[in-house]
C-alpha atoms as a PDB file:
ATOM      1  CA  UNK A   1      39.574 -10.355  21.085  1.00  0.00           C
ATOM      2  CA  UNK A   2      37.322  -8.904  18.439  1.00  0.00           C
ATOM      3  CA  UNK A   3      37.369 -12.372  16.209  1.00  0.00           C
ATOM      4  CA  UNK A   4      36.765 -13.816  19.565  1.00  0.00           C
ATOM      5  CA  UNK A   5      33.421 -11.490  20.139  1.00  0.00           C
ATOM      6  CA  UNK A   6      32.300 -11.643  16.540  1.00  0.00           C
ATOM      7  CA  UNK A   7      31.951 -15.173  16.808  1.00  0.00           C
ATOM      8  CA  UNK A   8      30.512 -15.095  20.069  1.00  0.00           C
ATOM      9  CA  UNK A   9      27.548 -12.289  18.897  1.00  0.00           C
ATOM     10  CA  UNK A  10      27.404 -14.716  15.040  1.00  0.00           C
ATOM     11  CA  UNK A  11      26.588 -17.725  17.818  1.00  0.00           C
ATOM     12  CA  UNK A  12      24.156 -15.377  19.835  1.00  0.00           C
ATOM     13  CA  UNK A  13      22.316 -14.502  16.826  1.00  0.00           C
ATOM     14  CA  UNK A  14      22.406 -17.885  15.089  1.00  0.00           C
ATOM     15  CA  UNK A  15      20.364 -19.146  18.768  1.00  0.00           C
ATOM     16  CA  UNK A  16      18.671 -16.212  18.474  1.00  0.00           C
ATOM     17  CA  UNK A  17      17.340 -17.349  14.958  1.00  0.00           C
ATOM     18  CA  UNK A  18      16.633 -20.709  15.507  1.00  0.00           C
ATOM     19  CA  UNK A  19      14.682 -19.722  18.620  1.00  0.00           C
ATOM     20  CA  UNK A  20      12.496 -17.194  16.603  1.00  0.00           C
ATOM     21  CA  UNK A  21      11.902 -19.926  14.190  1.00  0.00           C
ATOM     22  CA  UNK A  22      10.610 -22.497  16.360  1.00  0.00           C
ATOM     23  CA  UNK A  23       7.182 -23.268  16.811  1.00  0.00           C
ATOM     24  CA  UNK A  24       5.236 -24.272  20.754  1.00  0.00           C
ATOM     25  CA  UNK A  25       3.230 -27.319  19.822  1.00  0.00           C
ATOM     26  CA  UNK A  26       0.947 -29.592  21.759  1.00  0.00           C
ATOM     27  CA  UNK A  27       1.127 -33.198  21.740  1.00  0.00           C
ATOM     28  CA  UNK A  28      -1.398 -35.297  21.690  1.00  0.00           C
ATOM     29  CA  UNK A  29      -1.299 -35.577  25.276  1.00  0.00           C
ATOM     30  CA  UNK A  30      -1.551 -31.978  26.010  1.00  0.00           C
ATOM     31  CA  UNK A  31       2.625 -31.444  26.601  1.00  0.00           C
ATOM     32  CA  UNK A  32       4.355 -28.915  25.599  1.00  0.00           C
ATOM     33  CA  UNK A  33       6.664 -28.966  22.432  1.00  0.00           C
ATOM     34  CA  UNK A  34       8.944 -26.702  20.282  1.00  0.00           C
ATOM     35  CA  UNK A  35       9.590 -28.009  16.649  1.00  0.00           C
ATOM     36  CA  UNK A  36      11.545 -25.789  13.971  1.00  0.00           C
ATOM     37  CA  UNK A  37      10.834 -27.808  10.699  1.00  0.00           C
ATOM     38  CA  UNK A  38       7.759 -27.369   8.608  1.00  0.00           C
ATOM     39  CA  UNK A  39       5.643 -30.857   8.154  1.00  0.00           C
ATOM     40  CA  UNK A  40       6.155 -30.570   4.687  1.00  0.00           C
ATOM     41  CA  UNK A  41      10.084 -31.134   5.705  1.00  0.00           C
ATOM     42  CA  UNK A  42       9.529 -33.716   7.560  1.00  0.00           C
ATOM     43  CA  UNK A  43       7.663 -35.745   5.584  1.00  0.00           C
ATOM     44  CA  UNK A  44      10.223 -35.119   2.850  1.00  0.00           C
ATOM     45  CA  UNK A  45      13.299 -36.246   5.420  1.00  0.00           C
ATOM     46  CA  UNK A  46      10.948 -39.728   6.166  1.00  0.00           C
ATOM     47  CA  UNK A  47      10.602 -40.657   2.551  1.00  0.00           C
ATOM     48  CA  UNK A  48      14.510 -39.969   1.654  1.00  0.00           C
ATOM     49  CA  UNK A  49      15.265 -42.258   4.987  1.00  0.00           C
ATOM     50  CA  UNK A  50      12.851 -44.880   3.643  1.00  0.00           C
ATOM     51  CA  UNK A  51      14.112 -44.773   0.206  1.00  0.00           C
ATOM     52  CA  UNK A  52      17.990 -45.178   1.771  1.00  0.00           C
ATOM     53  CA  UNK A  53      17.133 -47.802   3.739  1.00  0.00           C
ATOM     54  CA  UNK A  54      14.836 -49.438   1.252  1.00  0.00           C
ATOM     55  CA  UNK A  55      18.644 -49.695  -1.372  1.00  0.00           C
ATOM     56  CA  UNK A  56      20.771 -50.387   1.869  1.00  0.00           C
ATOM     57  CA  UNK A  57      18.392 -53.235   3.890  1.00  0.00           C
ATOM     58  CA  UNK A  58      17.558 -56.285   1.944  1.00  0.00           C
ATOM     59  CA  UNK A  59      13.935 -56.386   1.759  1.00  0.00           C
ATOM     60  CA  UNK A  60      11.777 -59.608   2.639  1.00  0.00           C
ATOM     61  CA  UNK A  61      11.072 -62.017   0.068  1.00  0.00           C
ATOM     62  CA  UNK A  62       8.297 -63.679   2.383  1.00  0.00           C
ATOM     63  CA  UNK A  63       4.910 -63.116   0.324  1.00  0.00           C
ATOM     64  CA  UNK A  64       2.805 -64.221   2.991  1.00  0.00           C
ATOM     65  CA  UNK A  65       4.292 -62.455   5.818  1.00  0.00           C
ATOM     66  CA  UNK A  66       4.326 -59.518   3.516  1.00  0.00           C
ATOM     67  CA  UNK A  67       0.778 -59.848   3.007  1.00  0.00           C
ATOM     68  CA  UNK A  68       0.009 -60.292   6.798  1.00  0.00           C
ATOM     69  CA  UNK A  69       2.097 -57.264   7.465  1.00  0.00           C
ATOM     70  CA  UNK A  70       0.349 -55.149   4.771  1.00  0.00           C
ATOM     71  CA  UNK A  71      -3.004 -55.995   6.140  1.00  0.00           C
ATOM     72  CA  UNK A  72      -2.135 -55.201   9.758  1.00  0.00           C
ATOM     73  CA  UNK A  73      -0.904 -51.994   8.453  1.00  0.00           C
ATOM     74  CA  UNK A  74      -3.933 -51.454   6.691  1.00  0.00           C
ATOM     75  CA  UNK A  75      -6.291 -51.713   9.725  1.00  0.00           C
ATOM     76  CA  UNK A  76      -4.010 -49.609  11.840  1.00  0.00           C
ATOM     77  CA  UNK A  77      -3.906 -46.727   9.217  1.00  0.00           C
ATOM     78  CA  UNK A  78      -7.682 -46.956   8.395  1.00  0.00           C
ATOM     79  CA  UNK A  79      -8.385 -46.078  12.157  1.00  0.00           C
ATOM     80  CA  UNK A  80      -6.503 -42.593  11.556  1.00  0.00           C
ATOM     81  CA  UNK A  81      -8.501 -39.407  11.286  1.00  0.00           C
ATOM     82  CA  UNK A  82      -9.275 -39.132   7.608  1.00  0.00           C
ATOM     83  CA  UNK A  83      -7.091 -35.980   7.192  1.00  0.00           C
ATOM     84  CA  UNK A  84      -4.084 -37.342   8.714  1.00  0.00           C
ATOM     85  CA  UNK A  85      -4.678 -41.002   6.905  1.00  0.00           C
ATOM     86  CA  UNK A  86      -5.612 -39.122   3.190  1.00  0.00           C
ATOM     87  CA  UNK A  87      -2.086 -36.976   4.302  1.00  0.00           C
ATOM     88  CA  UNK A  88       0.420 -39.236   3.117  1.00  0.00           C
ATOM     89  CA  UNK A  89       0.796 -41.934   0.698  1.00  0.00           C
ATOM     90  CA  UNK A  90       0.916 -44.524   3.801  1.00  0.00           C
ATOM     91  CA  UNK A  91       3.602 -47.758   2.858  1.00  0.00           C
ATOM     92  CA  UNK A  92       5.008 -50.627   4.886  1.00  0.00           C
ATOM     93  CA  UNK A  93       7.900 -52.643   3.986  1.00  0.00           C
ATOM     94  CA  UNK A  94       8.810 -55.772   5.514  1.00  0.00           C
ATOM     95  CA  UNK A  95      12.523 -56.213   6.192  1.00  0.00           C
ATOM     96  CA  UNK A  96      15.068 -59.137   5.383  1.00  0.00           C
ATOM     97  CA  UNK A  97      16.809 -58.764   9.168  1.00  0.00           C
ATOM     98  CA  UNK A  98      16.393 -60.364  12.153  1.00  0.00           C
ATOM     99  CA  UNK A  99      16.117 -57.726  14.950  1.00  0.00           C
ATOM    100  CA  UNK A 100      12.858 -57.651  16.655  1.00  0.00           C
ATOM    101  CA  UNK A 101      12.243 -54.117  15.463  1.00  0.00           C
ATOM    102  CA  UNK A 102       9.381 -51.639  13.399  1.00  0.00           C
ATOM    103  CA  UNK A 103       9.553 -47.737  12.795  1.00  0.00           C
ATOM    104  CA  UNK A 104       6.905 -45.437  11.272  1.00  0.00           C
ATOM    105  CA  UNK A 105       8.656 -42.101   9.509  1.00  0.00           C
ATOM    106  CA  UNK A 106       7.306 -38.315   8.694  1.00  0.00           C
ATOM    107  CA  UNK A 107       5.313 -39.359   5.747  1.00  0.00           C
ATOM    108  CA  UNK A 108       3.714 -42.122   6.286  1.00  0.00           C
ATOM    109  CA  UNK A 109       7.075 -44.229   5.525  1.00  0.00           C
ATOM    110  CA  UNK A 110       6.812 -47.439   8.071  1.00  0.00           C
ATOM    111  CA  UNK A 111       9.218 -50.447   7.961  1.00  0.00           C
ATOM    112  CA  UNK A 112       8.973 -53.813  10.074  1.00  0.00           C
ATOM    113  CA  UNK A 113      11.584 -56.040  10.432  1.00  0.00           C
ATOM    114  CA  UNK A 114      11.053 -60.373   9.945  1.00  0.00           C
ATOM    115  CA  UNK A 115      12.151 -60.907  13.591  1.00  0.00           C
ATOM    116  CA  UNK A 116       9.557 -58.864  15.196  1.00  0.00           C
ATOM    117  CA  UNK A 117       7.054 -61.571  13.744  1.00  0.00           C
ATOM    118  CA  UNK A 118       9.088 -63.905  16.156  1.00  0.00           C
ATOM    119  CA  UNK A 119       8.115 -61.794  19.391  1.00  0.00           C
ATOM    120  CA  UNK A 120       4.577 -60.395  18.053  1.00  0.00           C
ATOM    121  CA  UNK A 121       3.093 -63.869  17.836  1.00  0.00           C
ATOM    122  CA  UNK A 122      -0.004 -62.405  16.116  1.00  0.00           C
ATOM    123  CA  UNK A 123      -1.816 -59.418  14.893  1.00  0.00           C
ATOM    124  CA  UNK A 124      -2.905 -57.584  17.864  1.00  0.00           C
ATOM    125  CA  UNK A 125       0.450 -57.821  19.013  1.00  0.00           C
ATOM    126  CA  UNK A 126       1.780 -56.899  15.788  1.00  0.00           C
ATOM    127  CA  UNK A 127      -0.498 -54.324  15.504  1.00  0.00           C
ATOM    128  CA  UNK A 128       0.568 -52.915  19.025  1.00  0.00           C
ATOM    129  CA  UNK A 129       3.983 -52.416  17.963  1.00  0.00           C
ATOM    130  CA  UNK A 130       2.803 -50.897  14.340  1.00  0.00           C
ATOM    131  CA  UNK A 131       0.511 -48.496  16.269  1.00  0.00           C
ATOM    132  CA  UNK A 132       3.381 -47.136  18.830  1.00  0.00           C
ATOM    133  CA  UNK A 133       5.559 -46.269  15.946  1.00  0.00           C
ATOM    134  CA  UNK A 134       2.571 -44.656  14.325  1.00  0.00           C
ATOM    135  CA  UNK A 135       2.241 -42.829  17.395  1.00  0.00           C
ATOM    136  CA  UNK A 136       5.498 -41.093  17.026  1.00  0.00           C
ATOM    137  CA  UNK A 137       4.203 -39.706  13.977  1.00  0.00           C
ATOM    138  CA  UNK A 138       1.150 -38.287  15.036  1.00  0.00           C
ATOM    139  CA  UNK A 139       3.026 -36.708  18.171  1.00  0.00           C
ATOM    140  CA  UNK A 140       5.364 -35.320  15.719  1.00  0.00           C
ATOM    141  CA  UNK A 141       8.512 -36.773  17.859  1.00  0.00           C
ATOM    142  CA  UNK A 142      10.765 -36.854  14.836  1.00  0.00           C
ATOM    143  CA  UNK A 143      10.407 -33.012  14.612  1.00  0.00           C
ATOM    144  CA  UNK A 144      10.703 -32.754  17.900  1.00  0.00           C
ATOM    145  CA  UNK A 145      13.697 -34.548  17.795  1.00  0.00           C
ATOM    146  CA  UNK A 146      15.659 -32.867  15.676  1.00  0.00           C
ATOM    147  CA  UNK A 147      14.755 -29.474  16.739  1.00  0.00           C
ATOM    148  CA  UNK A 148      16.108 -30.377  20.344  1.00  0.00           C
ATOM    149  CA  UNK A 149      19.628 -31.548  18.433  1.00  0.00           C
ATOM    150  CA  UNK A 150      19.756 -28.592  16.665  1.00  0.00           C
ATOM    151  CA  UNK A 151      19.248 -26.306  19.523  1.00  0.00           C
ATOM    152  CA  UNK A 152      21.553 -28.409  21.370  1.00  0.00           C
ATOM    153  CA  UNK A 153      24.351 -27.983  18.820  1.00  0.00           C
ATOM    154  CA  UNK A 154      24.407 -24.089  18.979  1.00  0.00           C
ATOM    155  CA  UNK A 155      24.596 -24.736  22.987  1.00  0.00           C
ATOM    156  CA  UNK A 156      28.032 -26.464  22.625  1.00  0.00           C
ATOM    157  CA  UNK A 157      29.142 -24.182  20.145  1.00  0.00           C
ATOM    158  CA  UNK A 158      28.940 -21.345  22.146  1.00  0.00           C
ATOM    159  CA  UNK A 159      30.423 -23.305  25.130  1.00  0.00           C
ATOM    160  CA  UNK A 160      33.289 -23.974  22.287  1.00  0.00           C
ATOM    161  CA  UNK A 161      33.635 -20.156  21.702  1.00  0.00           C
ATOM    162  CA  UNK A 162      33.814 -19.592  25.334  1.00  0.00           C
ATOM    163  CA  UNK A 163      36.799 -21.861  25.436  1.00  0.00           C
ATOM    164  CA  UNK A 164      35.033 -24.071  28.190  1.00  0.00           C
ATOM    165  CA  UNK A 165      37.133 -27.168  28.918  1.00  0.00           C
ATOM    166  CA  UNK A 166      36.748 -30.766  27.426  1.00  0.00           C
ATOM    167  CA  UNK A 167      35.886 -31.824  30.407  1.00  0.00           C
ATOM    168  CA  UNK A 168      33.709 -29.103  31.195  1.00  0.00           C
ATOM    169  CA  UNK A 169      32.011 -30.137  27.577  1.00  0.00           C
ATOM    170  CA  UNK A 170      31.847 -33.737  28.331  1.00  0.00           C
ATOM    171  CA  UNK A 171      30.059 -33.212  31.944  1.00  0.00           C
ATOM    172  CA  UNK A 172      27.772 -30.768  29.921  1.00  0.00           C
ATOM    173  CA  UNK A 173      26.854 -33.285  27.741  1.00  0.00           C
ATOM    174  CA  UNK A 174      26.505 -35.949  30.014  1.00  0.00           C
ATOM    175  CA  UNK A 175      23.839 -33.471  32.030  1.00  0.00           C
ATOM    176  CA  UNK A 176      22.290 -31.990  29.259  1.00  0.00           C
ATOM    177  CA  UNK A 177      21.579 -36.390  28.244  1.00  0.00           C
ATOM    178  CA  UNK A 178      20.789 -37.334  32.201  1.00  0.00           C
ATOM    179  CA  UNK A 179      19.001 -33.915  32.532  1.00  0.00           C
ATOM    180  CA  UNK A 180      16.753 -33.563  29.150  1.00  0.00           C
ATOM    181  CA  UNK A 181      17.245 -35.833  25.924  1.00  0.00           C
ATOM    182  CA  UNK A 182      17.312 -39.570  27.824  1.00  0.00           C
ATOM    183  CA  UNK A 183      13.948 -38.573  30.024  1.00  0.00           C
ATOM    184  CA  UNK A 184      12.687 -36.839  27.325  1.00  0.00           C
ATOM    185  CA  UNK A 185      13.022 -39.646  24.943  1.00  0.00           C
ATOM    186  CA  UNK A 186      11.479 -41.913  27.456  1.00  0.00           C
ATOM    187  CA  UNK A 187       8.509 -39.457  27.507  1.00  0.00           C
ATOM    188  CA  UNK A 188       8.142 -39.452  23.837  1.00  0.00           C
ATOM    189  CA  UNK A 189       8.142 -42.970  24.287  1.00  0.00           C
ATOM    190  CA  UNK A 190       5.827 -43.448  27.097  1.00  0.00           C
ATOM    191  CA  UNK A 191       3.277 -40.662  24.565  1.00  0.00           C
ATOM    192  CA  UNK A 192       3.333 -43.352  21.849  1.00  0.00           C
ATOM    193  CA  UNK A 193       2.328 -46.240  24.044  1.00  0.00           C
ATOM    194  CA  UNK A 194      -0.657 -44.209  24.686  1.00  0.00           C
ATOM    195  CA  UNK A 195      -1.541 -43.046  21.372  1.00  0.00           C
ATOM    196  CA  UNK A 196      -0.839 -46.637  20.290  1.00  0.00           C
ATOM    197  CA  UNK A 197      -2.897 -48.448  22.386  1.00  0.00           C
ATOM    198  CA  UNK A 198      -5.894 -46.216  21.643  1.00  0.00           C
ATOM    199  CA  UNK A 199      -5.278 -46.559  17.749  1.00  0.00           C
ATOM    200  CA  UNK A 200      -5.035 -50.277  18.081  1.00  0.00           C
ATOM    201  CA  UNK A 201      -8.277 -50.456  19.780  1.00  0.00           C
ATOM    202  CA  UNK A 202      -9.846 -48.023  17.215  1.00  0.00           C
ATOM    203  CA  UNK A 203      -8.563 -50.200  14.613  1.00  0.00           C
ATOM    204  CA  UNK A 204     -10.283 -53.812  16.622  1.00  0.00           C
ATOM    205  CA  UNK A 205      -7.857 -55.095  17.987  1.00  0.00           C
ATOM    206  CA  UNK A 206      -7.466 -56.579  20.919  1.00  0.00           C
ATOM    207  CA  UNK A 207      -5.710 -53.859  23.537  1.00  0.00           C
ATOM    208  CA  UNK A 208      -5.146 -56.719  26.117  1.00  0.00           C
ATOM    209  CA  UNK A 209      -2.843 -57.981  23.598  1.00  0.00           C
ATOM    210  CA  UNK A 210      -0.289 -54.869  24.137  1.00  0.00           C
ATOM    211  CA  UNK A 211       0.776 -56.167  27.499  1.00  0.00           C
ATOM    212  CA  UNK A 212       1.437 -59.634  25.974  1.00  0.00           C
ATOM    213  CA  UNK A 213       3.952 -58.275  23.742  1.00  0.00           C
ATOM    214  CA  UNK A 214       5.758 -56.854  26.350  1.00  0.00           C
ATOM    215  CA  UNK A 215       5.789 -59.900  28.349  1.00  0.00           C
ATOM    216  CA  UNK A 216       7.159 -61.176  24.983  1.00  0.00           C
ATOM    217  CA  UNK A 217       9.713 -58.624  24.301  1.00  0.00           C
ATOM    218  CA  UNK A 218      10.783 -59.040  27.959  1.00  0.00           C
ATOM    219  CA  UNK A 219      11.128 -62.463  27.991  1.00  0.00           C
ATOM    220  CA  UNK A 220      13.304 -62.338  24.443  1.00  0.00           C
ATOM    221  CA  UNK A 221      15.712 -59.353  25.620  1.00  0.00           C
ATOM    222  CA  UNK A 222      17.931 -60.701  27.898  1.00  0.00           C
ATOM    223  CA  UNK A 223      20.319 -58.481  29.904  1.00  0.00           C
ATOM    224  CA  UNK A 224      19.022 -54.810  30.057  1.00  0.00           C
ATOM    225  CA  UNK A 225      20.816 -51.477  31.026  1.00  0.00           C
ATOM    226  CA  UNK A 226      19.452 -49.292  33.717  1.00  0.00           C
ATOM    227  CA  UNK A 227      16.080 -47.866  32.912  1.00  0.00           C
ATOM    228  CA  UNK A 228      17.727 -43.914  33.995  1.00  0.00           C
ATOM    229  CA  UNK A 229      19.926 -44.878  31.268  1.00  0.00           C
ATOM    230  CA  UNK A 230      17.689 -45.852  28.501  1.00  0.00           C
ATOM    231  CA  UNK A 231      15.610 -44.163  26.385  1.00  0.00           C
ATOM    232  CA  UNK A 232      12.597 -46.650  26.756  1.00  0.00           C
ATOM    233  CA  UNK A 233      10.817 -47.482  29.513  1.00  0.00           C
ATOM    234  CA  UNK A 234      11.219 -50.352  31.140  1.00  0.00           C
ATOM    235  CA  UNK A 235       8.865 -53.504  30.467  1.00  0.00           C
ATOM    236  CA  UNK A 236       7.788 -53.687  33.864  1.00  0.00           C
ATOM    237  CA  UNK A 237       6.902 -49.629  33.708  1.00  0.00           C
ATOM    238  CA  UNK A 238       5.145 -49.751  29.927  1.00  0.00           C
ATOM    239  CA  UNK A 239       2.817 -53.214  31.052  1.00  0.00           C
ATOM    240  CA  UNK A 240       1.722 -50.979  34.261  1.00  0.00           C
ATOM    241  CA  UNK A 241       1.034 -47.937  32.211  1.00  0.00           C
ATOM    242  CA  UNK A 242      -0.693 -49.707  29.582  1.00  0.00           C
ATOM    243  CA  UNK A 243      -2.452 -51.821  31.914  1.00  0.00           C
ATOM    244  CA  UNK A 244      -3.868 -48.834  33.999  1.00  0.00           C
ATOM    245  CA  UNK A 245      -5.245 -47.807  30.272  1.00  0.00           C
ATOM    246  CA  UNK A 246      -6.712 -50.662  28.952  1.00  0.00           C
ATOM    247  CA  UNK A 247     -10.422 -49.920  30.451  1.00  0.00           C
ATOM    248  CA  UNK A 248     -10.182 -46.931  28.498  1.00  0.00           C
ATOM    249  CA  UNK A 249      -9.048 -49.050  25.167  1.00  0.00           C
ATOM    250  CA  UNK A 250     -11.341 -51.176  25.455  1.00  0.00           C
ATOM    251  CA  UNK A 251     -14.185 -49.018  25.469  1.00  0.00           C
ATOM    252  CA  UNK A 252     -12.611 -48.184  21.853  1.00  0.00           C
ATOM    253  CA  UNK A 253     -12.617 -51.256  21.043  1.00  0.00           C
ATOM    254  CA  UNK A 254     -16.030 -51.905  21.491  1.00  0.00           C
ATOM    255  CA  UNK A 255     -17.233 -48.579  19.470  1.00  0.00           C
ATOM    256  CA  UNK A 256     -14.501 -50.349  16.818  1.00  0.00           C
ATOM    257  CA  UNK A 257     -16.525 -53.395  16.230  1.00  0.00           C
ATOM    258  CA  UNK A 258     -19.603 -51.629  16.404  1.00  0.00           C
ATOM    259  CA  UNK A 259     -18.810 -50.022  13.098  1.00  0.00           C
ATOM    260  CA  UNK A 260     -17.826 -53.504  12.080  1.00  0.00           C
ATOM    261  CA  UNK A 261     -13.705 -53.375  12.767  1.00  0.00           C
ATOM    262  CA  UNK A 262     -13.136 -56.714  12.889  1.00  0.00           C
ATOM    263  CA  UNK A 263      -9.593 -57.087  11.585  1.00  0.00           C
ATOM    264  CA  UNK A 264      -8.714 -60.774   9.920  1.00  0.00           C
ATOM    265  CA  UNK A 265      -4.835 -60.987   9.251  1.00  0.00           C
ATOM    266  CA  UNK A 266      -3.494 -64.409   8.690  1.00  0.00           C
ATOM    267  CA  UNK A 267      -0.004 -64.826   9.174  1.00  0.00           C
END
């Protein structure tokens, strides 16, 4: 019994801690978040994930679609605010695989794979999908991320220490997924589909474009699982969000080209 409430009061304090170190954050679009790592931190975790998958992921031998990538990434990182774009040495790196994928790290690490090029037929779509993932980053949804699964751990280790059943564990976990991480995540995702759409415009390109690629994406992607059960919105849900936004865009896009934004990628 006293092991028992040592390990309970350790587990107490250890929440305790991790609570006093956390941080209340805005996003972008005004919500609420807690993060407990420094951005210093993450940035370091994004460039040791894009060095690892840099040695593990063959990287595309493609010079011209490298190029095109590079300069879509270029336009999308010169529309940053200067102290977020001068932050990080920004990178892109084009990926030997065939999954119609992109990510943008703490850092400024980013990473697009060859068969996105198959669904983002140009570079306003491309650029859409470059600008989401950019969007993560500047919402600081890694951080975010990994604050809520460390919080989370010390939750089922003091269930653990309680001696609550496995199958009192397993409907915990289930709820705490249905209840806060899965809606969450579609949140964070729903965030960067804003924040994308108005960096794409800032950068000149075309915002009408974003919907396209979701008509594309839907079209390619076959069978889908429930959208309470997925941690993206649905197509139909993102094209009606962005859609409702896209007066808004392209009122960026027009103060875009008036400072002579005019982006030119050739794939």
């Amino acid at each position: 019994m006293i092991l028992f409430s040592r390990r309970v009061a350790f587990t107490s304090a250890l929440s305790a801690g991790l609570l006093s170190l956390a941080a209340c954050t805005s996003s972008p679009l005004q919500r609420s978040q807690v993060v407990l790592y420094s951005e210093a931190d993450m940035a370091a975790r994004g460039s040791a994930a894009y060095q690892q998958m840099r040695e593990e992921t063959p990287v595309s031998e493609d010079a011209r679609a490298i190029r095109y990538v590079n300069c879509v990434a270029d336009h999308v990182v010169e529309a940053l605010p200067v102290e977020v774009r001068t932050r990080y040495a920004w990178e892109v790196t084009l990926f030997a695989d065939e999954q119609a994928n992109a990510f943008a790290l703490p850092g400024g690490k980013m990473g697009v794979y060859e068969g996105l090029l198959n669904v983002a037929i140009n570079q306003h779509q491309l650029a859409a999908v470059m600008a989401h993932e950019v969007g993560h980053v500047l919402a600081n949804h890694s951080n975010e991320r990994a604050s809520q699964s460390a919080l989370r751990n010390v939750g089922f280790g003091v269930a653990q220490i309680l001696g609550v059943s496995d199958a009192t564990l397993q409907a915990i976990d289930m709820g705490t997924q249905l209840g806060v991480f899965l809606p969450f995540n579609r949140i964070q995702e729903s965030e960067a589909d804003i924040v994308g759409l108005s960096l794409m415009a800032q950068a000149g390109f075309e915002p009408e474009e974003s919907i396209s690629l979701w008509e594309n994406m839907a079209a390619s992607g076959g069978g889908r699982q429930p959208e309470l059960l997925s941690t993206h919105p649905s197509p139909a849900s993102r094209m009606s969000d962005l859609h409702a936004r896209i007066p808004a865009a392209e009122a960026e896009l027009d103060s875009a080209q008036a400072l002579g934004r005019f982006p030119d990628c050739i794939r």
